[in-house]
N, C-alpha and C. Protein backbone atom coordinates (compact mmCIF):
# COMPACT_ATOMS: atom_id res chain seq x y z
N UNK A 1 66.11 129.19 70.08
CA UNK A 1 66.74 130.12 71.05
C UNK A 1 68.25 130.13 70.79
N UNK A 2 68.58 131.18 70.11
CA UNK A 2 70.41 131.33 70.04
C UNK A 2 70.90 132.32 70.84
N UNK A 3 71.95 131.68 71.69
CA UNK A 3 72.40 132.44 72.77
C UNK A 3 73.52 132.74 72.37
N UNK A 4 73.65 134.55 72.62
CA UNK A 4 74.83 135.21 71.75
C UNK A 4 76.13 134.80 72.43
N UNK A 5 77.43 135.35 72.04
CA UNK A 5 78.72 134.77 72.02
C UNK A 5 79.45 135.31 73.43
N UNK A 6 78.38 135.46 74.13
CA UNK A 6 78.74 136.13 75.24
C UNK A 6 78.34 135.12 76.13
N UNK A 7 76.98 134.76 76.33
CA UNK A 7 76.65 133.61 76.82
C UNK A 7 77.78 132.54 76.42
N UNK A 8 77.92 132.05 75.57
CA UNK A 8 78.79 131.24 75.71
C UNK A 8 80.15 131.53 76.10
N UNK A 9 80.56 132.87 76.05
CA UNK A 9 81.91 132.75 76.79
C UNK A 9 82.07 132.53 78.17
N UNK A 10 80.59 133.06 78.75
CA UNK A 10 80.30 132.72 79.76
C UNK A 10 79.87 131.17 80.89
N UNK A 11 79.32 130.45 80.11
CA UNK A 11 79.60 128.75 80.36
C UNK A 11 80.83 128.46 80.18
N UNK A 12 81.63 128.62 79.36
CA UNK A 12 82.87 128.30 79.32
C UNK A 12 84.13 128.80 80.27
N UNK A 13 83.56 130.04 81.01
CA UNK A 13 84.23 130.63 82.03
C UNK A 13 84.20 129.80 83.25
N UNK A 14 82.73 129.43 83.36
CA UNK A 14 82.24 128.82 84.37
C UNK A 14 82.16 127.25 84.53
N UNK A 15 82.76 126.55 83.39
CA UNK A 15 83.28 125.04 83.31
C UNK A 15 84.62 125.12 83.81
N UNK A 16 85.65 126.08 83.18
CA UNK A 16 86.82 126.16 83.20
C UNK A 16 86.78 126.31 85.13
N UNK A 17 86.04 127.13 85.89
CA UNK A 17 86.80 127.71 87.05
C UNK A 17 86.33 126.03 87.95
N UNK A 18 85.12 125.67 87.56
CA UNK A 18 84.61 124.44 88.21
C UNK A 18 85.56 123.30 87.83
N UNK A 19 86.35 123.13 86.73
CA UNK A 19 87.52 122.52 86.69
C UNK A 19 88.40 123.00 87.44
N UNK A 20 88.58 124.03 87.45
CA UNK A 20 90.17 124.06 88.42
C UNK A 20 89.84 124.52 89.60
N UNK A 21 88.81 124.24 90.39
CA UNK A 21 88.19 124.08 91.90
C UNK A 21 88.34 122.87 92.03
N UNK A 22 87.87 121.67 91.29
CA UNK A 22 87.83 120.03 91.53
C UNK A 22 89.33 120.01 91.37
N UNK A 23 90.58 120.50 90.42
CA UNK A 23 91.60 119.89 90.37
C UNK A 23 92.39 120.38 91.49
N UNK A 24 92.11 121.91 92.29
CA UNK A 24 93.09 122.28 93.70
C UNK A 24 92.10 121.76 94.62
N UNK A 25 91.27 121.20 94.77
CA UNK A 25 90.65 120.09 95.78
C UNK A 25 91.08 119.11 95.73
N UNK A 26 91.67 118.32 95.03
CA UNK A 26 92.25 117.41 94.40
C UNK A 26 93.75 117.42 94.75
N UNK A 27 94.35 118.44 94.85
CA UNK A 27 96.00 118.98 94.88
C UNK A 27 95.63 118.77 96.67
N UNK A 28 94.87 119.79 96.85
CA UNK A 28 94.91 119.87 98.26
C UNK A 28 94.96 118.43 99.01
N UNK A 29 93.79 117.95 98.41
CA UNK A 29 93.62 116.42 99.54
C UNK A 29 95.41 115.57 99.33
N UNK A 30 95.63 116.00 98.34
CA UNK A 30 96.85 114.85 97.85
C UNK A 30 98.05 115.46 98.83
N UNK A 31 98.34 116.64 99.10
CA UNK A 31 99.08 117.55 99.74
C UNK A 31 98.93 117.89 101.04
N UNK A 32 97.87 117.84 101.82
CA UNK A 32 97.19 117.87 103.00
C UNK A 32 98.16 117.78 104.34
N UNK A 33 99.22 117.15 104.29
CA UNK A 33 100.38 117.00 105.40
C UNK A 33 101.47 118.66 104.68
N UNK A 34 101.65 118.70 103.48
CA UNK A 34 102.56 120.39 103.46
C UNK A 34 101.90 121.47 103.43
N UNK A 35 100.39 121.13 103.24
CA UNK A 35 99.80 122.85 103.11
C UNK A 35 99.54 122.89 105.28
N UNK A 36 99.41 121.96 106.00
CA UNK A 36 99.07 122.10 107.50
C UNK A 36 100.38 122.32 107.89
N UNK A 37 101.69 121.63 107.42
CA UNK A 37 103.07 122.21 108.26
C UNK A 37 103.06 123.61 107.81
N UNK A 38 102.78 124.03 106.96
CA UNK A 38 103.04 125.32 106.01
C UNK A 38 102.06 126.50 107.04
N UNK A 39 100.86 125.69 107.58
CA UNK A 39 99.96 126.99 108.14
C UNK A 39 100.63 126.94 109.79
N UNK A 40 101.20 126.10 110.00
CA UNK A 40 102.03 125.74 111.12
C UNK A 40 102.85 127.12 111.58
N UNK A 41 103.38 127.11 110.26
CA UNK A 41 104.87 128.03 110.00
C UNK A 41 104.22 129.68 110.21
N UNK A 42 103.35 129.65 108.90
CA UNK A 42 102.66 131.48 109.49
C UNK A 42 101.85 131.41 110.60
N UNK A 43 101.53 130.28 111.21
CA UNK A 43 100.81 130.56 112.33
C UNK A 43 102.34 131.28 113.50
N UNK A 44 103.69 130.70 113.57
CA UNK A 44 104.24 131.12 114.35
C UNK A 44 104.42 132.33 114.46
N UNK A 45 104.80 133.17 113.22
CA UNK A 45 105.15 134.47 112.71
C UNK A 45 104.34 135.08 113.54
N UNK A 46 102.88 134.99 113.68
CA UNK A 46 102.20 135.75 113.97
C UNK A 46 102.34 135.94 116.01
């Protein structure tokens, strides 16, 4: 079974975005006190 070059651009789309979901989950937890003052801030605006 050879899966054309499309398929594979396609796993590779879909490793890449599942990497950089785990690494801004990752940002987030580490950051978690400036992204809540930050929703603080547009919460006033509104």
């Amino acid at each position: 079974m050879n899966l054309p070059s499309e398929a594979y651009e396609i796993i590779i789309a879909v490793i890449l975005v599942s990497v950089a979901m785990t690494l801004v989950s990752y940002i987030t937890k580490g950051s978690r006190n400036f992204r809540s003052s930050r929703n603080k801030k547009a919460r006033k605006q509104f």
